[in-house]
PDB file of N, CA and C in Angstrom:
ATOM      1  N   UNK A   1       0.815  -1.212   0.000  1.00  0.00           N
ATOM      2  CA  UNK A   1       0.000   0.000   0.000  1.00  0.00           C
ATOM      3  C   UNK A   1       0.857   1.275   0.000  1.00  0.00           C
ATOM      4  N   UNK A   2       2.195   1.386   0.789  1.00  0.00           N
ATOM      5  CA  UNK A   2       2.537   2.631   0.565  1.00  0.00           C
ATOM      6  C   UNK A   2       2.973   2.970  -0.883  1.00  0.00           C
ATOM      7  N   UNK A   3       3.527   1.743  -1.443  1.00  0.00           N
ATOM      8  CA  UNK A   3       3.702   1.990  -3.224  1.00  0.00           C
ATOM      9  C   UNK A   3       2.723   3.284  -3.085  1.00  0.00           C
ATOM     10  N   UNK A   4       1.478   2.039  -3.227  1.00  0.00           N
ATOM     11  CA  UNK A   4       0.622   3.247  -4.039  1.00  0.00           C
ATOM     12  C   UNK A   4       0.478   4.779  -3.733  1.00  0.00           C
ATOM     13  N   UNK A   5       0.825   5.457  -2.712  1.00  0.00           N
ATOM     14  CA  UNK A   5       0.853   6.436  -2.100  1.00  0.00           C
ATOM     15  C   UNK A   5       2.342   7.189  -2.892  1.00  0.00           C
ATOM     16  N   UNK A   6       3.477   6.647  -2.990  1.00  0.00           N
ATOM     17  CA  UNK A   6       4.404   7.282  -3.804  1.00  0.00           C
ATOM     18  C   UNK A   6       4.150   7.433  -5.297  1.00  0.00           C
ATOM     19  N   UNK A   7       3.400   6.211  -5.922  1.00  0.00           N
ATOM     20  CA  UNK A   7       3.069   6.284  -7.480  1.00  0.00           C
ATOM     21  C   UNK A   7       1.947   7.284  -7.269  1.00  0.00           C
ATOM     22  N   UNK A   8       1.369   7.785  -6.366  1.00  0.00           N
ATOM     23  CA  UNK A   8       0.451   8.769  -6.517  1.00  0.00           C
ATOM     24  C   UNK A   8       1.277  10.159  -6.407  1.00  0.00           C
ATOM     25  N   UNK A   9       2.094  10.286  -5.397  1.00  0.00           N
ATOM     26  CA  UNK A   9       3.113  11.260  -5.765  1.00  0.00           C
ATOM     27  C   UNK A   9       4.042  12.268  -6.325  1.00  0.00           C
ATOM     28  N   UNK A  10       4.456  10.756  -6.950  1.00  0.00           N
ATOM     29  CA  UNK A  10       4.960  11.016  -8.547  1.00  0.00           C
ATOM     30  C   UNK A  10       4.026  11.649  -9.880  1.00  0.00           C
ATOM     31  N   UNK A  11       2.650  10.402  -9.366  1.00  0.00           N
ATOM     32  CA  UNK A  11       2.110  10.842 -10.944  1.00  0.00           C
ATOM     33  C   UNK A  11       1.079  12.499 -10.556  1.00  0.00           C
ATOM     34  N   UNK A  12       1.332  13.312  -9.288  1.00  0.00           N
ATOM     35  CA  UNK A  12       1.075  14.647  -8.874  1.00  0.00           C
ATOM     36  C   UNK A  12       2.041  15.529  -9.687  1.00  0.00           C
ATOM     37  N   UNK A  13       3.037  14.815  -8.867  1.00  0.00           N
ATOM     38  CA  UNK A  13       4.866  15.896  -9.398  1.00  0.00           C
ATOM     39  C   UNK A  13       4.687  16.212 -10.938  1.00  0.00           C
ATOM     40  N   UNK A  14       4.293  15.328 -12.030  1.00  0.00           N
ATOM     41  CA  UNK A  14       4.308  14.871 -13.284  1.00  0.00           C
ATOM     42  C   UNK A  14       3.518  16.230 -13.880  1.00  0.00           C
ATOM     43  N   UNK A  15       2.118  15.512 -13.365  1.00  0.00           N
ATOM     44  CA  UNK A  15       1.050  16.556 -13.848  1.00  0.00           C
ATOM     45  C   UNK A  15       1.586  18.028 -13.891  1.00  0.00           C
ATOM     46  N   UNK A  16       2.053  17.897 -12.499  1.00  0.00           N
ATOM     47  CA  UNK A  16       1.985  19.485 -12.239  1.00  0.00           C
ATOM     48  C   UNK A  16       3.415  20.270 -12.999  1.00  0.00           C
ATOM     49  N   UNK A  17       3.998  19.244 -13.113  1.00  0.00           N
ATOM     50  CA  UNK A  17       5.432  19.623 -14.787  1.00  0.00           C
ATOM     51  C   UNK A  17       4.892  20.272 -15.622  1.00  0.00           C
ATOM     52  N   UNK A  18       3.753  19.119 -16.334  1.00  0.00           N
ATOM     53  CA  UNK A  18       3.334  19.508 -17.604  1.00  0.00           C
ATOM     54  C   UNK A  18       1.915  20.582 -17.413  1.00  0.00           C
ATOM     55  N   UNK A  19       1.790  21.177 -16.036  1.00  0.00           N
ATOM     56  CA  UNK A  19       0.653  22.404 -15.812  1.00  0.00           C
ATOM     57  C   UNK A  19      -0.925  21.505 -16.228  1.00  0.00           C
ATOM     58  N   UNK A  20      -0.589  20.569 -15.666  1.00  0.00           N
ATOM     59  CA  UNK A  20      -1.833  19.823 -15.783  1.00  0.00           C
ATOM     60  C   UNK A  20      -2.443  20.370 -14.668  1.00  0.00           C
ATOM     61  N   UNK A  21      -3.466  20.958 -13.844  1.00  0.00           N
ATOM     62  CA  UNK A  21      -3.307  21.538 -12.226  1.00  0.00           C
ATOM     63  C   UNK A  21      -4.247  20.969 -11.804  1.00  0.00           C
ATOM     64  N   UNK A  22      -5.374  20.876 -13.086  1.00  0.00           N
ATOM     65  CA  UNK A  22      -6.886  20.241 -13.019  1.00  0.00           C
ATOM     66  C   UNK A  22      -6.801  19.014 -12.044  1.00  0.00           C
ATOM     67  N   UNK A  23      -6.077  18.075 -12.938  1.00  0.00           N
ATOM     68  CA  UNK A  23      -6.116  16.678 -12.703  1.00  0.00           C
ATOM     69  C   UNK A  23      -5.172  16.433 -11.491  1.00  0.00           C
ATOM     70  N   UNK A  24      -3.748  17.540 -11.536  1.00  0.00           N
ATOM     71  CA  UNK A  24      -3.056  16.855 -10.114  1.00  0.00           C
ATOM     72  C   UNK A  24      -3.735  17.257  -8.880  1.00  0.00           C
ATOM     73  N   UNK A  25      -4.814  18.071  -8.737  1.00  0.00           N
ATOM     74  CA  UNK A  25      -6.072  18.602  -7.685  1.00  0.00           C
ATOM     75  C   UNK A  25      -6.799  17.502  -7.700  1.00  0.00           C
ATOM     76  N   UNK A  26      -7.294  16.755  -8.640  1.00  0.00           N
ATOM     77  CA  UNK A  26      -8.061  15.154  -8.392  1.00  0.00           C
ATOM     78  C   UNK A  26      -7.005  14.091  -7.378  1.00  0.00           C
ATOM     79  N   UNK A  27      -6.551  14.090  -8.156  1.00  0.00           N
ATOM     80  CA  UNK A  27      -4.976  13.349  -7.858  1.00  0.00           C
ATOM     81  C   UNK A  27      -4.530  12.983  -5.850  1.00  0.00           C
ATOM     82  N   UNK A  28      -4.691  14.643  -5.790  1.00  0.00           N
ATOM     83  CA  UNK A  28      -3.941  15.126  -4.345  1.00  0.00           C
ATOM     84  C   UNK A  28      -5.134  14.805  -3.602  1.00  0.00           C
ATOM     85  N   UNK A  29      -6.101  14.978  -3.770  1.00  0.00           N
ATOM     86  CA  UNK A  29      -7.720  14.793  -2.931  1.00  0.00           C
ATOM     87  C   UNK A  29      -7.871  13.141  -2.874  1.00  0.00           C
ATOM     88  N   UNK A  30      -7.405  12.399  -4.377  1.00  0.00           N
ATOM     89  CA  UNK A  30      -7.364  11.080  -3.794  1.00  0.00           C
ATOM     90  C   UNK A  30      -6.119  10.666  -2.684  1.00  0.00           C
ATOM     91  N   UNK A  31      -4.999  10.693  -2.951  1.00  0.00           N
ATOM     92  CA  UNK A  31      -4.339  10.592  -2.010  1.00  0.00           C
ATOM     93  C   UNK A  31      -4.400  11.034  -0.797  1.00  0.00           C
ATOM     94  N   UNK A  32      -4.964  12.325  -0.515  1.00  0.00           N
ATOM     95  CA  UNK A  32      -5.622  12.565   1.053  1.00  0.00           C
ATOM     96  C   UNK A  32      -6.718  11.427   1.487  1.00  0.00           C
ATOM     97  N   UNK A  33      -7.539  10.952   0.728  1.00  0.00           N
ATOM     98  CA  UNK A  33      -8.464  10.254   0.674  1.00  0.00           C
ATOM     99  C   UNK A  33      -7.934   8.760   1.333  1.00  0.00           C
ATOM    100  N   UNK A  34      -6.952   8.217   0.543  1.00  0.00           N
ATOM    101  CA  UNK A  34      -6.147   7.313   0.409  1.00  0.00           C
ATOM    102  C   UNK A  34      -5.704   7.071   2.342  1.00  0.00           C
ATOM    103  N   UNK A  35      -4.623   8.270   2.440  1.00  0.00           N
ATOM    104  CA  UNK A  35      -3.900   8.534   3.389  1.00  0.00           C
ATOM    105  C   UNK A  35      -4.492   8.450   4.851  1.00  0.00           C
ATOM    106  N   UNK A  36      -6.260   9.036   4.754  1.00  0.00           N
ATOM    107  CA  UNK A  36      -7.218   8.849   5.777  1.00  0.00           C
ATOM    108  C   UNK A  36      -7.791   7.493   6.205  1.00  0.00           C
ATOM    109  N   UNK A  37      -7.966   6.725   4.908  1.00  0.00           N
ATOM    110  CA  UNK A  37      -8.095   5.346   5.157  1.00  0.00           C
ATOM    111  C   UNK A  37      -7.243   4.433   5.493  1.00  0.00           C
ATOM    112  N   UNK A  38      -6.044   4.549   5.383  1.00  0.00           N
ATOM    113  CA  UNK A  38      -4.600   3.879   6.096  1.00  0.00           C
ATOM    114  C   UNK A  38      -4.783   3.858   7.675  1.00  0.00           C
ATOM    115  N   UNK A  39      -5.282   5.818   7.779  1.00  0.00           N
ATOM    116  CA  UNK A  39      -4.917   6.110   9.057  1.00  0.00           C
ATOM    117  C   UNK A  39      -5.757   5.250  10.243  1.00  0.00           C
TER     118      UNK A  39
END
């Protein structure tokens, strides 16, 4: 499970390279999402 929490990371960092902002804002809300259900 933490994989998935770094491949979510990464594929934030990525987006937000290429000014994607839309999608790395989906992105970051799942991983909060993610991060709450671990907790």
């Amino acid at each position: 499970m933490p994989n998935l929490i770094e491949e979510y990371k990464l594929t934030i960092k990525k987006l937000t390279e290429f000014e994607n902002f839309t999608i790395a804002k989906d992105y970051e809300q799942k991983l909060q999402i993610l991060k709450n259900t671990l907790n």
